[in-house]
C-alpha atoms as a PDB file:
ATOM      1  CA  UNK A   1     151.116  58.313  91.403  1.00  0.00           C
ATOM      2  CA  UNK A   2     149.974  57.343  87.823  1.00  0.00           C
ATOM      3  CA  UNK A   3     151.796  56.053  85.094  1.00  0.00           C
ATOM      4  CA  UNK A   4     152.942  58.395  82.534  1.00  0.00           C
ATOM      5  CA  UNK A   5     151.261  57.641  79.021  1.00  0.00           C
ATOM      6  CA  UNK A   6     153.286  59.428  75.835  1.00  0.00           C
ATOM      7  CA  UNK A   7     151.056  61.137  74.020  1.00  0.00           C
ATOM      8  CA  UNK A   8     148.167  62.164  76.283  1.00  0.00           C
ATOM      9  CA  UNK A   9     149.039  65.627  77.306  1.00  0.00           C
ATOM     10  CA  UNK A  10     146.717  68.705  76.048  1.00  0.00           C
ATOM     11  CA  UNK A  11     148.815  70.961  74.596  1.00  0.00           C
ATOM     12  CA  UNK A  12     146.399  73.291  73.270  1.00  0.00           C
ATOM     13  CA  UNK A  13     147.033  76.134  75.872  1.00  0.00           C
ATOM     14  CA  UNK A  14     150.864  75.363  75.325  1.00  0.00           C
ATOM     15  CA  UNK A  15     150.146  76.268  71.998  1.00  0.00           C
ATOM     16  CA  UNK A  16     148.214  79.262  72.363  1.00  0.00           C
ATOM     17  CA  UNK A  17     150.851  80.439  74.040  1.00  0.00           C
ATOM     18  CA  UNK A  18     153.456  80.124  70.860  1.00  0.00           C
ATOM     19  CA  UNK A  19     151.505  81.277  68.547  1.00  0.00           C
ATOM     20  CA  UNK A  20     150.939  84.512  70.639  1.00  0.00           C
ATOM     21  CA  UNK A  21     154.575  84.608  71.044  1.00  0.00           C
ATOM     22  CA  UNK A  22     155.326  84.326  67.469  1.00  0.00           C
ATOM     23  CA  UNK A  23     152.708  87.293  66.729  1.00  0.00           C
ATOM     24  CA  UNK A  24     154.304  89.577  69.195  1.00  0.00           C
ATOM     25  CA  UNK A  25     157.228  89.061  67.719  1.00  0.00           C
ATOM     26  CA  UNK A  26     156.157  89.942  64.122  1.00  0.00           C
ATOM     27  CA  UNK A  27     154.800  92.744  65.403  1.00  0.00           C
ATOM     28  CA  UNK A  28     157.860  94.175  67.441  1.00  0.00           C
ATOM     29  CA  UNK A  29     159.767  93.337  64.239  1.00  0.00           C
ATOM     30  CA  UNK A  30     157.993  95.261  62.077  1.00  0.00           C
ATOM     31  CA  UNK A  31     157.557  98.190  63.994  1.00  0.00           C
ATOM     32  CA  UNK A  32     161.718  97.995  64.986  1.00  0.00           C
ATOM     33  CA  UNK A  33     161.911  98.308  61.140  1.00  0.00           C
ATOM     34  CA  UNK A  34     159.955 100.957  61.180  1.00  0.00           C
ATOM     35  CA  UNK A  35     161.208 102.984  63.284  1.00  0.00           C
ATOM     36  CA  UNK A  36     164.539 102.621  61.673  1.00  0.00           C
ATOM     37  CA  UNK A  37     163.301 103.471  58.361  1.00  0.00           C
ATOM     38  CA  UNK A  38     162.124 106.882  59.968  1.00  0.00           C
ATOM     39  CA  UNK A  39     165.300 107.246  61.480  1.00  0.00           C
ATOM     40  CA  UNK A  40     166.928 106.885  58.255  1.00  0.00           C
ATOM     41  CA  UNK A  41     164.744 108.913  56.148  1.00  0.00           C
ATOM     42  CA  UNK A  42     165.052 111.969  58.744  1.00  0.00           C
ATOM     43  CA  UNK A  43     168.533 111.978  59.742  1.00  0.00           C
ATOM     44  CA  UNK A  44     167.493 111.140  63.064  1.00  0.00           C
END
């Protein structure tokens, strides 16, 4: 097995992978909010 070097890991998919996250979760944010404004608004 080799030796483990700090440092040398690709962590470009790992980061992909956030940054989708982070956008889905904006997203489900906003439309939550949404949703609750129309709620409100109608007397849902």
């Amino acid at each position: 097995m080799s030796d483990h070097k700090h440092g040398e890991m690709n962590t470009d998919e790992q980061k992909r992978v956030y940054l989708g996250f982070l956008s889905g979760a904006k997203w489900l944010t906003g439309v939550s909010i949404g949703v609750l404004v129309f709620l409100a608004i109608f007397n849902s």
